[in-house]
Protein backbone atom coordinates (compact mmCIF):
# COMPACT_ATOMS: atom_id res chain seq x y z
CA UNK A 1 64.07 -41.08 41.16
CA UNK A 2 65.23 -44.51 41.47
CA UNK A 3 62.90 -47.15 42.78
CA UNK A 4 64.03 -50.47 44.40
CA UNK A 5 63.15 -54.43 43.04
CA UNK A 6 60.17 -56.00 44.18
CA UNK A 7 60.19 -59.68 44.49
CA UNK A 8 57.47 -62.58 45.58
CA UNK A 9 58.95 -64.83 47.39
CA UNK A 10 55.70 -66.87 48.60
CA UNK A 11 52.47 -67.00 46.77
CA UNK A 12 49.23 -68.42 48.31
CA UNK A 13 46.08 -69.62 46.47
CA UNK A 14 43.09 -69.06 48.32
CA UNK A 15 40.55 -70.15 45.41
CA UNK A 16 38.97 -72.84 44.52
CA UNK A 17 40.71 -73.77 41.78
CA UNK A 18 44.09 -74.28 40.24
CA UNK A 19 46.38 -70.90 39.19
CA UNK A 20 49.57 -70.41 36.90
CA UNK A 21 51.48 -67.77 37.43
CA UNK A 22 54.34 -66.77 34.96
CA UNK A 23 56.64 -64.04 33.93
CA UNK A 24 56.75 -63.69 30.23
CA UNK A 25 60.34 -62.94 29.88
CA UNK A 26 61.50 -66.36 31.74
CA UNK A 27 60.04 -69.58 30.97
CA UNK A 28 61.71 -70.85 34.32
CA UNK A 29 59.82 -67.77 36.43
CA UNK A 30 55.61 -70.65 36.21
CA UNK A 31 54.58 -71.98 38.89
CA UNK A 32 50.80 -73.59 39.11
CA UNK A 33 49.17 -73.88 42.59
CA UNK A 34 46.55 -76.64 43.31
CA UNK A 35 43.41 -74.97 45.23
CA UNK A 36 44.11 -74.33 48.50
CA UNK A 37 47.64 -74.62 48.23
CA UNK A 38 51.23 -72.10 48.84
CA UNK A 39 54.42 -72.60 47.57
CA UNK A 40 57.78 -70.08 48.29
CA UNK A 41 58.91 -69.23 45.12
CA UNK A 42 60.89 -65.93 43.96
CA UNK A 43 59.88 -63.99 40.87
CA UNK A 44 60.70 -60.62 40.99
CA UNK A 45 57.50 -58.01 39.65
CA UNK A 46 59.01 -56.49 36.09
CA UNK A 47 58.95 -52.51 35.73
CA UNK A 48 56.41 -52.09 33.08
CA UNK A 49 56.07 -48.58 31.10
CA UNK A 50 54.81 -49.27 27.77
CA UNK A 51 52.88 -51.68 25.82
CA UNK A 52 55.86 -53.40 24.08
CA UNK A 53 57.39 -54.35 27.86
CA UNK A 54 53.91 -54.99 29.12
CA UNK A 55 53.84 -57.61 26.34
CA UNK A 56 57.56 -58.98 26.72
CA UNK A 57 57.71 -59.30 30.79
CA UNK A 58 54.41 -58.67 32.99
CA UNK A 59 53.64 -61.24 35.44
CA UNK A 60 50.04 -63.33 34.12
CA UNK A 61 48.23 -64.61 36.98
CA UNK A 62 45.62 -67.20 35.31
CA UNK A 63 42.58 -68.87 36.71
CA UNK A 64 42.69 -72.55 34.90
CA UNK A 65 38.80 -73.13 35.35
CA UNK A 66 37.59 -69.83 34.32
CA UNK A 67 39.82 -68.77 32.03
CA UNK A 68 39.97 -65.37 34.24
CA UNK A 69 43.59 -63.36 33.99
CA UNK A 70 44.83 -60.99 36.30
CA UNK A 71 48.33 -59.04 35.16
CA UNK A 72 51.16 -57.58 37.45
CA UNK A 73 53.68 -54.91 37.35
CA UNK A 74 55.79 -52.40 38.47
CA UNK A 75 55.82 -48.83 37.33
CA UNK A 76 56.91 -45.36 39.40
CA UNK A 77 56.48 -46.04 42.92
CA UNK A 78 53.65 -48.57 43.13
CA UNK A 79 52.85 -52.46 41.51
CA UNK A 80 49.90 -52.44 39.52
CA UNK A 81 47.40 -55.02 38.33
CA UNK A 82 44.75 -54.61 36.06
CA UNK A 83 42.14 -57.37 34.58
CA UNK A 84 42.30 -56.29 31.00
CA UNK A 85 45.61 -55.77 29.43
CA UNK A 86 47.94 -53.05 29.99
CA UNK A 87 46.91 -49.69 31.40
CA UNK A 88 49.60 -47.18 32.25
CA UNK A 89 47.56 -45.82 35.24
CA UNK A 90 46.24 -49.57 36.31
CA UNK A 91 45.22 -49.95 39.73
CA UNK A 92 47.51 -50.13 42.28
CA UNK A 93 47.19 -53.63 43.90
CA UNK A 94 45.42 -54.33 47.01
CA UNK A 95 47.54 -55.04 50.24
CA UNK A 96 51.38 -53.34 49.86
CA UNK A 97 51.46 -51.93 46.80
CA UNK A 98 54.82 -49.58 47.43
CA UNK A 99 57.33 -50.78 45.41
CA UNK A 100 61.25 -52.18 46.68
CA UNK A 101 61.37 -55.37 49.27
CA UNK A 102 60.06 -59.17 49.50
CA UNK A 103 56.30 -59.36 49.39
CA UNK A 104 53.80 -62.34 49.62
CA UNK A 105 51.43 -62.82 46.42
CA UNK A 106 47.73 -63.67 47.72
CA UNK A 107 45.74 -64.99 44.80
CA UNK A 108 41.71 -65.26 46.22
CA UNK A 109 38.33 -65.94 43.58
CA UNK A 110 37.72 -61.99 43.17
CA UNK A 111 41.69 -60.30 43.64
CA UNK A 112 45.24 -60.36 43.81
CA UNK A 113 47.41 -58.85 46.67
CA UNK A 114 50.67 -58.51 48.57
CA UNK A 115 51.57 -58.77 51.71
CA UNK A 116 54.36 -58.61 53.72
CA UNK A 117 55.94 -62.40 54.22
CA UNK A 118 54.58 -64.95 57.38
């Protein structure tokens, strides 16, 4: 079963602090949000299924005060996240997790999430 590309094409920082977000495999896919702040900017979520690619490509969504990360990827039919590292079964994230279309990243103090675009 074949499963379709999910991109962000808008991300939104709700915190209260500044956030980088980066793909590992493409130095050009960081973008760092002021508090407060939204930018449109494509990255499209990387299919994850082992450690080795988790390593190589997963999206890193970093909290720059408190040192927090939050990672994100694609595997099957849903985009995970998880707090930790990677985790086969993460968590699907909060909002749309199906994968295949354009989504909206939502970055607040406690979670991540997608959304369909505004």
């Amino acid at each position: 079963m074949a499963f379709g590309i999910t991109a962000i094409k808008k991300i939104v920082n709700r915190t209260n602090q500044p956030v980088e977000v980066r793909k590992r495999d493409n130095f050009n896919d960081i973008v760092i949000l002021k508090p407060h702040w939204e930018v449109n900017e494509e990255i499209w979520i990387p299919w994850v299924l082992n450690q080795q690619e988790f390593d190589e490509k997963v999206i890193e969504i970093s909290y720059l005060r408190e040192n927090k990360r939050v990672y994100v990827w694609q595997i099957g039919d849903k985009v995970r996240y998880s707090n930790f590292g990677f985790d086969m079964y993460g968590k699907p994230i909060s909002g749309i997790a199906k994968t295949d279309g354009d989504r909206m990243l939502i970055i607040d103090e406690n979670s991540v999430s997608l959304d369909l675009l505004r």
